[in-house]
N, C-alpha and C. Protein backbone atom coordinates (compact mmCIF):
# COMPACT_ATOMS: atom_id res chain seq x y z
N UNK A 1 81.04 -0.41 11.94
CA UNK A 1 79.62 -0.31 11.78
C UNK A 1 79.28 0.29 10.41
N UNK A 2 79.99 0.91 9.93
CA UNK A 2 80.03 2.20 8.86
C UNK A 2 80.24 0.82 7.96
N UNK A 3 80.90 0.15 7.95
CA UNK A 3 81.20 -0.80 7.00
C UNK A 3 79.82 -2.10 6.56
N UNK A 4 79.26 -2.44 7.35
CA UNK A 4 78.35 -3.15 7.48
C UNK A 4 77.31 -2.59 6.99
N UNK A 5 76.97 -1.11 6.94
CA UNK A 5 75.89 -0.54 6.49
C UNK A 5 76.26 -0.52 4.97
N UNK A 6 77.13 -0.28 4.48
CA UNK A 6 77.89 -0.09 3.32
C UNK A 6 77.12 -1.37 2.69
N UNK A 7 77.45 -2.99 3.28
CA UNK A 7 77.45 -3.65 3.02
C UNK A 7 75.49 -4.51 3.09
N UNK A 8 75.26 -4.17 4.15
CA UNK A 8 73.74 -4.18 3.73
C UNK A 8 72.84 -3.31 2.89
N UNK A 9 73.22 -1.95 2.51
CA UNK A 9 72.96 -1.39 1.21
C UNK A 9 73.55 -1.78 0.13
N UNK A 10 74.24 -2.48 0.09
CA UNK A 10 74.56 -3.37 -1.33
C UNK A 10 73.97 -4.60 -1.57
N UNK A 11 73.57 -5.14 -0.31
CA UNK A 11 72.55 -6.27 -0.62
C UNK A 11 71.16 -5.97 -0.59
N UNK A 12 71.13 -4.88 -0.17
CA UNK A 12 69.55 -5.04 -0.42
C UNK A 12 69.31 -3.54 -1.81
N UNK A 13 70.35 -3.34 -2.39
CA UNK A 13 70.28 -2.73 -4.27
C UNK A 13 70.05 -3.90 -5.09
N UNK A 14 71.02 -4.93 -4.94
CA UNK A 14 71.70 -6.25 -5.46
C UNK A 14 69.51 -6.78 -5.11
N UNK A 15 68.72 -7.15 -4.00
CA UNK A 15 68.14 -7.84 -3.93
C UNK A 15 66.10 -6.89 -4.74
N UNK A 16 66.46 -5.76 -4.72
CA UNK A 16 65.91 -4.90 -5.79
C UNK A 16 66.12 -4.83 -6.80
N UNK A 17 67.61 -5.37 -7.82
CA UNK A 17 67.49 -5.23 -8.79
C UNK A 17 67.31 -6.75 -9.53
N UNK A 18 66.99 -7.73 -8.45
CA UNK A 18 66.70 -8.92 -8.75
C UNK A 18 65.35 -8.74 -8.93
N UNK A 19 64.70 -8.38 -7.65
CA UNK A 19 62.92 -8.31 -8.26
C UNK A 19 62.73 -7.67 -9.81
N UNK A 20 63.18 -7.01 -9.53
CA UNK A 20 62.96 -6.03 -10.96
C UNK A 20 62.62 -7.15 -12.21
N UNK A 21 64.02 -7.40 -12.31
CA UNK A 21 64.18 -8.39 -13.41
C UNK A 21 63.49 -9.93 -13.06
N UNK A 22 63.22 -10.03 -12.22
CA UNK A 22 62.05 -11.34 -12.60
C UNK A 22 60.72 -10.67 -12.78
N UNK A 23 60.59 -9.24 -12.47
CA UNK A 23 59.22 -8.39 -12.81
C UNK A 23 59.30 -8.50 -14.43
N UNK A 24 60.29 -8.39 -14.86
CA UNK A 24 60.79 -8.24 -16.37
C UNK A 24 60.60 -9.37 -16.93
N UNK A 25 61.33 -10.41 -16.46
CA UNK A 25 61.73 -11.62 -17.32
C UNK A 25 60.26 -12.45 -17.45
N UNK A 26 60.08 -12.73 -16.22
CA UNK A 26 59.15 -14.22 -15.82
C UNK A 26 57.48 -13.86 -16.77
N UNK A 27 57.39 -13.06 -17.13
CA UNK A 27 55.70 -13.11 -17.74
C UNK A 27 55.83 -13.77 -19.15
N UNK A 28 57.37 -13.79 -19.46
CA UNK A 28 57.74 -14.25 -20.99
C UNK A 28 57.92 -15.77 -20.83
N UNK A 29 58.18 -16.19 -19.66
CA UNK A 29 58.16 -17.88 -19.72
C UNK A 29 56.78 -18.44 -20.28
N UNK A 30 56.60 -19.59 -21.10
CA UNK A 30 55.69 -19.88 -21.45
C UNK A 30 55.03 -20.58 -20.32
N UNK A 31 54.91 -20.98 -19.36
CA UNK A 31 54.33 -21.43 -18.06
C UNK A 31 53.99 -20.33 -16.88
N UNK A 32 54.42 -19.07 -17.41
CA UNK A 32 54.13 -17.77 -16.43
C UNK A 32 52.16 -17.70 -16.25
N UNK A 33 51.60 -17.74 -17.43
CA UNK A 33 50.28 -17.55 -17.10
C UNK A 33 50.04 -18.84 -16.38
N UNK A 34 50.33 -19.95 -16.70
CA UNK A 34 49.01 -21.23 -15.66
C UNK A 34 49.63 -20.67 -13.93
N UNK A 35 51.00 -20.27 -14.20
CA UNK A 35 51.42 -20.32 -12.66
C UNK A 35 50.49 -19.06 -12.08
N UNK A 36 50.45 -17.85 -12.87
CA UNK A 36 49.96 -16.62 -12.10
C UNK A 36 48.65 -16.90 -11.94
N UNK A 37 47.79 -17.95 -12.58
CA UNK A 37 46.57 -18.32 -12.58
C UNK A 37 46.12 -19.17 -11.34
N UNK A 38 46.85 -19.42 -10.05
CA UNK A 38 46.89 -20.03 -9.18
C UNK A 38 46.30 -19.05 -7.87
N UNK A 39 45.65 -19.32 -6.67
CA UNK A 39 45.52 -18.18 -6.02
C UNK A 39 46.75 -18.52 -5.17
N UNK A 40 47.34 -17.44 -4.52
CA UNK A 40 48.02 -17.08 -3.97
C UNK A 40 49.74 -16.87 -4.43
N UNK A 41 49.45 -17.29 -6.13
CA UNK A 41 50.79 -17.13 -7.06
C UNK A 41 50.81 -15.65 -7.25
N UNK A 42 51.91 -14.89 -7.04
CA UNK A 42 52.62 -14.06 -8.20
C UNK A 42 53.45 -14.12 -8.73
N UNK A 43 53.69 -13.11 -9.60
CA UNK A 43 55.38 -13.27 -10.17
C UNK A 43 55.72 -13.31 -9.46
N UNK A 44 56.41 -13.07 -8.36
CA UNK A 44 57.46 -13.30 -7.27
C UNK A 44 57.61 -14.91 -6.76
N UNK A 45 56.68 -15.07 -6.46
CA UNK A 45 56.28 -16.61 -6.06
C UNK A 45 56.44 -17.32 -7.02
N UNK A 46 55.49 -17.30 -8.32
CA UNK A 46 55.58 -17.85 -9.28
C UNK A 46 56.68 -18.46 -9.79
N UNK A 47 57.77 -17.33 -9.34
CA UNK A 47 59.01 -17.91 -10.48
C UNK A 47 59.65 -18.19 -9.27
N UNK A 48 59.48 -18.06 -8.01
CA UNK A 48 60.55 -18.91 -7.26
C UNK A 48 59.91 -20.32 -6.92
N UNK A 49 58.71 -20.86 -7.43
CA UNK A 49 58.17 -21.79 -7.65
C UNK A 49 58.68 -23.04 -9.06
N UNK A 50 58.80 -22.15 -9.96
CA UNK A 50 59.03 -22.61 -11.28
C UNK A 50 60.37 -22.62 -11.41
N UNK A 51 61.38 -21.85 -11.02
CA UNK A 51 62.86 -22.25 -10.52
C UNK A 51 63.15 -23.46 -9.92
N UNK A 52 62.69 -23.98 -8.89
CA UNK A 52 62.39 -24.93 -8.03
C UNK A 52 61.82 -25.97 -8.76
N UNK A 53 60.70 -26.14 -9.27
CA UNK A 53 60.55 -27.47 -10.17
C UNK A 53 60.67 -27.51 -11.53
N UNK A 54 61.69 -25.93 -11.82
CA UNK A 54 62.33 -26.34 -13.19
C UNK A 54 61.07 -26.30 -14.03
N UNK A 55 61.48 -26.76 -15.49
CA UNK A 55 60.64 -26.22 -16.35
C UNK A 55 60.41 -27.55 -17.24
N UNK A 56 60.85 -28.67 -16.84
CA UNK A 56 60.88 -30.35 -17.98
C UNK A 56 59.65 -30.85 -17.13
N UNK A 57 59.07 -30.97 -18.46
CA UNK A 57 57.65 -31.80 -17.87
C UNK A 57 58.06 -33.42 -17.51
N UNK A 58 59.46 -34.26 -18.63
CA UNK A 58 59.48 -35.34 -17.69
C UNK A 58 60.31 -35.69 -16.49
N UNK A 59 60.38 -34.62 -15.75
CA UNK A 59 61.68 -34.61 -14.29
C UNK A 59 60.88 -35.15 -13.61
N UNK A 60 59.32 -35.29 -13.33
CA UNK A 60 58.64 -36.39 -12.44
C UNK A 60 57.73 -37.14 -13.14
N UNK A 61 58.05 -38.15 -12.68
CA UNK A 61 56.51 -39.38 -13.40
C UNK A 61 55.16 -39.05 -13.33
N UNK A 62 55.03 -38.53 -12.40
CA UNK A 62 53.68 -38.43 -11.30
C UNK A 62 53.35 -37.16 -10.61
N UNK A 63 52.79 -36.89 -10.37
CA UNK A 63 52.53 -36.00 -9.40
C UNK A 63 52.65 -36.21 -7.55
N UNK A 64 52.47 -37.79 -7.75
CA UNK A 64 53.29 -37.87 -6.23
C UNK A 64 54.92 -37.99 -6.53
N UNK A 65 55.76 -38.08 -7.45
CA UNK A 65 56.75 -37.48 -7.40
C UNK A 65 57.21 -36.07 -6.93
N UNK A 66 56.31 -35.08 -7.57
CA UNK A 66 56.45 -33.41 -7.63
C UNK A 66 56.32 -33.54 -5.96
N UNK A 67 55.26 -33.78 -5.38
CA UNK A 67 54.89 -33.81 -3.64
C UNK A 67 55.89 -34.20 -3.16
N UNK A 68 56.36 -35.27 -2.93
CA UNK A 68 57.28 -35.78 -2.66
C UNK A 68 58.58 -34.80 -2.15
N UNK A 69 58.82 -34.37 -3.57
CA UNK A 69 60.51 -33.56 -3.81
C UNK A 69 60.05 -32.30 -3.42
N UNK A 70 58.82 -31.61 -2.81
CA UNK A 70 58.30 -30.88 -2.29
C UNK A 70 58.02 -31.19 -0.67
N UNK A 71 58.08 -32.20 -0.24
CA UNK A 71 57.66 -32.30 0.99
C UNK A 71 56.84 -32.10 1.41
N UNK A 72 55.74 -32.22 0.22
CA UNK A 72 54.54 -31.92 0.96
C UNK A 72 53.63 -33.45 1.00
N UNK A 73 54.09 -34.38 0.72
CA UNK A 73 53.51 -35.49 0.89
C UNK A 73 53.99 -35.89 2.28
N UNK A 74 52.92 -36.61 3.02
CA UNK A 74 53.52 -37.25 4.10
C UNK A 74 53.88 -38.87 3.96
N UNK A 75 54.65 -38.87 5.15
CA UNK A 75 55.24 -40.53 5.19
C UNK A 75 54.92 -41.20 5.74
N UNK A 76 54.44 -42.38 5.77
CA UNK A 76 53.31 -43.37 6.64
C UNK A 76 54.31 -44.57 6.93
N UNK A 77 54.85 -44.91 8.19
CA UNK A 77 55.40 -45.55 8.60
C UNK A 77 54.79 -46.68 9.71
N UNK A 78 54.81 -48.42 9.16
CA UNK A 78 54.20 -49.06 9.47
C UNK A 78 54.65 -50.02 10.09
N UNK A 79 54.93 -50.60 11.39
CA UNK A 79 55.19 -51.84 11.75
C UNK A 79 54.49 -52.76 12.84
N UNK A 80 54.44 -53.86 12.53
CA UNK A 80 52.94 -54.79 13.30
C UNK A 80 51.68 -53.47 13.38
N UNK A 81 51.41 -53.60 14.35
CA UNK A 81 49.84 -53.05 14.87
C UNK A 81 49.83 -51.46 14.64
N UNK A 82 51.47 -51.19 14.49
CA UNK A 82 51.32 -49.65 14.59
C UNK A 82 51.77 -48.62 13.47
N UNK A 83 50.93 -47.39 13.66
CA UNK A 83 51.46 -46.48 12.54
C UNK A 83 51.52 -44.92 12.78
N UNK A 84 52.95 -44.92 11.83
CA UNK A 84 53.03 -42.86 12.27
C UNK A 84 52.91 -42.79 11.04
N UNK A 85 52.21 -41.54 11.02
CA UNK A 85 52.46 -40.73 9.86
C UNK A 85 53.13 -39.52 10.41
N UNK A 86 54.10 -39.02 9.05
CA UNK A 86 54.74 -37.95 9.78
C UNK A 86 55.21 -36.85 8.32
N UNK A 87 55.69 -35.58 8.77
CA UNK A 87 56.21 -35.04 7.87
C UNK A 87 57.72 -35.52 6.87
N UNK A 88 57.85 -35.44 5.84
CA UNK A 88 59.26 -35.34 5.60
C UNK A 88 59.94 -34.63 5.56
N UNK A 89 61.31 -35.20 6.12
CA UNK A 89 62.57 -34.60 6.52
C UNK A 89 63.49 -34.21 5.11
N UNK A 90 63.32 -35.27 4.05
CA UNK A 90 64.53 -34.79 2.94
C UNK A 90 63.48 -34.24 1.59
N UNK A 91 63.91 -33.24 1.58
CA UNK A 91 63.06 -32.66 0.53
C UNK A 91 63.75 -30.87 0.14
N UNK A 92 63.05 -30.41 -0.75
CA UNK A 92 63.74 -29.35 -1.28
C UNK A 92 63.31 -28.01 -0.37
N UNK A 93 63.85 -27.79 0.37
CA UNK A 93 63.80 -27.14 1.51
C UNK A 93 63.23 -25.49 0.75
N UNK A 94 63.67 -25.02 -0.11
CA UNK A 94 63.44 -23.80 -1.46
C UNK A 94 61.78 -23.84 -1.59
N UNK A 95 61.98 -24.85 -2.01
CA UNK A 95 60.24 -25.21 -2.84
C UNK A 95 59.57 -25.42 -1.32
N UNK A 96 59.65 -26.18 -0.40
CA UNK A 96 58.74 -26.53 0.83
C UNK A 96 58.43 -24.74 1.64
N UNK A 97 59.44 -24.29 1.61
CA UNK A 97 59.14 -22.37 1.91
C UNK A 97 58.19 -21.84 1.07
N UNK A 98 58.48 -22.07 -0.39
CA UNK A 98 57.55 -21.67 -0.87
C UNK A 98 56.52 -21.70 -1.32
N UNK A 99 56.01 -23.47 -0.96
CA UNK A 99 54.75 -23.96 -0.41
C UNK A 99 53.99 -23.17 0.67
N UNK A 100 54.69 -22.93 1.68
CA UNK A 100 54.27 -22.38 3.01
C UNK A 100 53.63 -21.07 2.65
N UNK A 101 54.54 -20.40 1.95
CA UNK A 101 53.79 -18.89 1.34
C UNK A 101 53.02 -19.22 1.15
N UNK A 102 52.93 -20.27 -0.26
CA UNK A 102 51.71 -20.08 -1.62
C UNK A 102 50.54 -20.59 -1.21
N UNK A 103 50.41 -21.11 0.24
CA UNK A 103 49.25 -22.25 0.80
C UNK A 103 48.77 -20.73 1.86
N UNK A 104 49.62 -20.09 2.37
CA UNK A 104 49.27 -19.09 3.51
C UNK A 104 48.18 -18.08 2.60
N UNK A 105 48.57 -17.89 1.57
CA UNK A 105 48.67 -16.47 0.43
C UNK A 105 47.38 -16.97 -0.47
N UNK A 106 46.77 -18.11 -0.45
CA UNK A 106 45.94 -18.87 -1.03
C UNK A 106 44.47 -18.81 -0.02
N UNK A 107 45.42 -18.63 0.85
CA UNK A 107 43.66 -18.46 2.13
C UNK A 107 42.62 -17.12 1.83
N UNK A 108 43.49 -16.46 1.70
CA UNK A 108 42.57 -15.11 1.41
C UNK A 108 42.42 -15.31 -0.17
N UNK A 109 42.93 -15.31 -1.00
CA UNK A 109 42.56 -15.82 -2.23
C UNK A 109 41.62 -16.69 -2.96
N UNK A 110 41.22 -17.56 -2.00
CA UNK A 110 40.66 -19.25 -3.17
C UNK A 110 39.64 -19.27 -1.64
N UNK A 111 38.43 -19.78 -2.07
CA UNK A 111 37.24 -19.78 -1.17
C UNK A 111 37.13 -21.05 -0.66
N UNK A 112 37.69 -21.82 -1.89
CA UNK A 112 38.62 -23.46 -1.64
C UNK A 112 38.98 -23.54 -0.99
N UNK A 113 40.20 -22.90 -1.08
CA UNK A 113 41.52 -23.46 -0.53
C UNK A 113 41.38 -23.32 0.95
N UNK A 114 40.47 -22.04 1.21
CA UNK A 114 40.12 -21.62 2.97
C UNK A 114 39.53 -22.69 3.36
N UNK A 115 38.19 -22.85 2.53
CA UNK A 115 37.24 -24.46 3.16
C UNK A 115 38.34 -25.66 3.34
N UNK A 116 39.14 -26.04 2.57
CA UNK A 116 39.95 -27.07 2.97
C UNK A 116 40.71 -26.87 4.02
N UNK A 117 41.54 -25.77 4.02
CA UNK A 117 42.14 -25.61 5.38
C UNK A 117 41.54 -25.49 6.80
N UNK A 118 40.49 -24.93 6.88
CA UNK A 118 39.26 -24.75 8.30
C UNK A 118 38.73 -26.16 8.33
N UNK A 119 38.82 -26.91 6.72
CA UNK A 119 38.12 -28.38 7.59
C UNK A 119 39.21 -29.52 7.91
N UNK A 120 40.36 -29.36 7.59
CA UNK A 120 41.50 -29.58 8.09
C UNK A 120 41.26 -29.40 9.70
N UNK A 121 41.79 -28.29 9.83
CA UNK A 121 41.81 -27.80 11.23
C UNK A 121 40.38 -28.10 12.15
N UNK A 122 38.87 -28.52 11.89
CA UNK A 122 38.15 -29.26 12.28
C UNK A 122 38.46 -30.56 12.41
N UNK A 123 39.37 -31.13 11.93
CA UNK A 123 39.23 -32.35 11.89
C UNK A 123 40.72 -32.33 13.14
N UNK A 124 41.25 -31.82 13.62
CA UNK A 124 42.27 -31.65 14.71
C UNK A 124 43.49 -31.47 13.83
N UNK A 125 44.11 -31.36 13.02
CA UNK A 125 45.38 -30.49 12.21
C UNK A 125 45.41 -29.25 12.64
N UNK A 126 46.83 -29.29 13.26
CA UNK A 126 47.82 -28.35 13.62
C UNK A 126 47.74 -27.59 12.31
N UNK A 127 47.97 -25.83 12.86
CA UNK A 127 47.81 -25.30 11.31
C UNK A 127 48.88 -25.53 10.42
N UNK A 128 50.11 -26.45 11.08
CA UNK A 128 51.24 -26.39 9.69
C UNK A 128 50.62 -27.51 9.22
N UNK A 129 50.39 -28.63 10.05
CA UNK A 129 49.85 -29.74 9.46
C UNK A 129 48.54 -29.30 7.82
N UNK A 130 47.84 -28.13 8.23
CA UNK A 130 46.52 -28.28 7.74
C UNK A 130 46.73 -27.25 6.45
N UNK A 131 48.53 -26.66 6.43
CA UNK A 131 48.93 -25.90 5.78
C UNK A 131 49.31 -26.60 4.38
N UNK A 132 50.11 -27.57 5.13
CA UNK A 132 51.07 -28.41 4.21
C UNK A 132 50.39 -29.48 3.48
N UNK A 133 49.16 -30.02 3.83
CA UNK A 133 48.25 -30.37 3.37
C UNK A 133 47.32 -29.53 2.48
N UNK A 134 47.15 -28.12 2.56
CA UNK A 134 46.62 -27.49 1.45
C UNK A 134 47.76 -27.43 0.34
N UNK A 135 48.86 -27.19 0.76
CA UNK A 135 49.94 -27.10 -0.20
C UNK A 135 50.07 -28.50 -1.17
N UNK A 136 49.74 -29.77 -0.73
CA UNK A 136 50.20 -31.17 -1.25
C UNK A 136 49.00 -30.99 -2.09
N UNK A 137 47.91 -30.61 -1.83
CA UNK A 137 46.57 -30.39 -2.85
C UNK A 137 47.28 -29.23 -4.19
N UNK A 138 47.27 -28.35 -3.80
CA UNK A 138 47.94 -26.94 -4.63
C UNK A 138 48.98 -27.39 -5.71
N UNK A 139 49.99 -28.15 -5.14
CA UNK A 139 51.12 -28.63 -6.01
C UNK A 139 50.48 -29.63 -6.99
N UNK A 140 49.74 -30.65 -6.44
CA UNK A 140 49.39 -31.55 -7.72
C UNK A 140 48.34 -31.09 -8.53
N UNK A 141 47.94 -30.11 -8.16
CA UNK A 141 47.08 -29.08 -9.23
C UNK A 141 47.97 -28.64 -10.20
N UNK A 142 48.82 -28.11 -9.54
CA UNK A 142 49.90 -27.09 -10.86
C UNK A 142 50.39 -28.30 -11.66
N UNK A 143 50.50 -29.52 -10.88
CA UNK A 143 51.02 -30.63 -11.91
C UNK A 143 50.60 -30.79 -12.78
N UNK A 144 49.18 -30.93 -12.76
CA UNK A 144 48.10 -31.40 -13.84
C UNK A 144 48.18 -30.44 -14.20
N UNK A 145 48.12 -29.36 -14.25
CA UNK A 145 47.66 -28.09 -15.02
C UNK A 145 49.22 -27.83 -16.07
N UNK A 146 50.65 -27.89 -16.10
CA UNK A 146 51.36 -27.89 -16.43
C UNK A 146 51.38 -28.27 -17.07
N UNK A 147 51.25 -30.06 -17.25
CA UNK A 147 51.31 -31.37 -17.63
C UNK A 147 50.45 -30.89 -19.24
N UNK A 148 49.43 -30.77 -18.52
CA UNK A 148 48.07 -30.20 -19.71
C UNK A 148 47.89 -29.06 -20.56
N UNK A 149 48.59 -27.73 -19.74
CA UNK A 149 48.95 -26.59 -20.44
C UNK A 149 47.77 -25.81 -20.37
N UNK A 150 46.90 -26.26 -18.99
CA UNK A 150 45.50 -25.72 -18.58
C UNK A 150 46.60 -24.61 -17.61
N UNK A 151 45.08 -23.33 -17.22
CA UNK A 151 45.08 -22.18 -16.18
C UNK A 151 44.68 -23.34 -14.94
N UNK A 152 44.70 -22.58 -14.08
CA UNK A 152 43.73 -23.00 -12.47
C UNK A 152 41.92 -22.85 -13.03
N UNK A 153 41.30 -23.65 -12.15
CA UNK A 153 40.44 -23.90 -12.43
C UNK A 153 39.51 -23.80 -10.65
N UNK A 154 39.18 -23.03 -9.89
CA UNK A 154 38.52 -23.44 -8.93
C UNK A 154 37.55 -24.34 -8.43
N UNK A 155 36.41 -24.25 -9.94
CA UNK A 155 35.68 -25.27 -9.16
C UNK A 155 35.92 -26.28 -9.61
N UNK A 156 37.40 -26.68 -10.33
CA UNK A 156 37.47 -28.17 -10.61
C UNK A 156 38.33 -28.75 -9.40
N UNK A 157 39.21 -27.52 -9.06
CA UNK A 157 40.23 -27.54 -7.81
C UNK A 157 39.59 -28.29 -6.67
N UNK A 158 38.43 -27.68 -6.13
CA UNK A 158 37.80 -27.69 -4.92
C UNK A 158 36.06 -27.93 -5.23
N UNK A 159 35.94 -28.82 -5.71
CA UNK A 159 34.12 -29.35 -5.99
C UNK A 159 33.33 -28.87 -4.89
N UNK A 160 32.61 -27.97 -5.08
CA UNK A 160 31.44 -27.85 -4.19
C UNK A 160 30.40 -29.51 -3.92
N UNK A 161 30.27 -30.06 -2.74
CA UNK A 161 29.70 -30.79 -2.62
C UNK A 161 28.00 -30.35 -2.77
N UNK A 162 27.29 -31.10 -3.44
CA UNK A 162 25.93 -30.90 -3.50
C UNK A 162 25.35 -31.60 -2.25
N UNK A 163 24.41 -30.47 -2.00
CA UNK A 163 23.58 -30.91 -0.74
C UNK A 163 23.04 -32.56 -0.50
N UNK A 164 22.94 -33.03 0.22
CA UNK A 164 22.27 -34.27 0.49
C UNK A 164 20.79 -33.83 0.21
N UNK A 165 20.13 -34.40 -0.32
CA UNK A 165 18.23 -34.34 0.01
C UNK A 165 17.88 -35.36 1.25
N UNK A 166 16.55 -34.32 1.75
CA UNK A 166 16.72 -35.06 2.75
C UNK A 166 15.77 -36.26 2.52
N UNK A 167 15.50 -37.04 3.59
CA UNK A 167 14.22 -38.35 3.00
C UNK A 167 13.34 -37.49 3.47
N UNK A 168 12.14 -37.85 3.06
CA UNK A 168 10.63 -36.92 3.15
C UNK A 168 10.08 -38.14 3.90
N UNK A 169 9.30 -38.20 4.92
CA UNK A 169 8.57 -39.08 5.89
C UNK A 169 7.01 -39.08 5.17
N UNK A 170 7.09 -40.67 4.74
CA UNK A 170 5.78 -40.47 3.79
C UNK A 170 5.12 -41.34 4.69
């Protein structure tokens, strides 16, 4: 037992002196500000985000590439009359966790990102469903924003819809 404790105080020095140093390192990447400019990004997140899709702007074509190798796009499977859509199974299991954070961590953060997820979940989405779907929005934001060398932008993120007028009964 004596040994095991030995050994989980060495992993969790070893997993403190890792934070540390991405507290250190990651604000010097030149992509550290658009990422921390995200709601529900920190350094912590941030760079286990940016680890994960790497730092070459041409490793995806598209931004449904980035989704994709994220798993946060879904798969629409079609034959005669019928269709599933469903989650994907092969994807970067690293980055799809840390979707899950950055979409959870984004609710209290982004006034957006909440309205999309509650109208998700109005519309009958399961909350991972309505999660992973804020996340597939979130990711192709950072795409464009990367791509461009823009911050986050909320109200370009999430457009406030303007009211309808109503007809006036003349």
């Amino acid at each position: 037992m004596l040994a095991l404790l030995i050994q989980l105080e060495a992993a969790c020095t070893a997993a403190d002196n890792l934070a540390k140093a991405v507290e250190e390192e990651f604000p010097r990447h030149p992509d550290a500000e658009i990422l921390v400019s995200f709601p529900g990004l920190g350094v912590q997140l941030g760079a286990r985000v940016l680890a994960e899709i790497g730092d070459d702007r041409t490793r995806f074509a598209d931004a449904r590439g980035l989704k994709a190798y994220a798993g946060s796009s879904p798969i629409t499977r079609a034959s005669g009359k019928k269709s599933a859509i469903t989650r994907r199974w092969v994807k970067n299991d690293r980055l799809n966790h840390a979707g899950c954070l950055w979409a959870f961590a984004s609710l209290r953060a982004s006034t957006g990102a909440n309205t999309h997820y509650r109208r998700r979940r109005e519309q009958g989405d399961w909350h991972a469903a309505a999660q992973r779907n804020l996340f597939n929005r979130m990711i192709g934001q950072l795409y464009h924003c990367l791509q461009h060398g823009e911050n986050y932008d909320e109200f370009r993120a999430f457009p406030v819809a303007a009211p309808v007028p109503e007809a006036s009964a003349a």
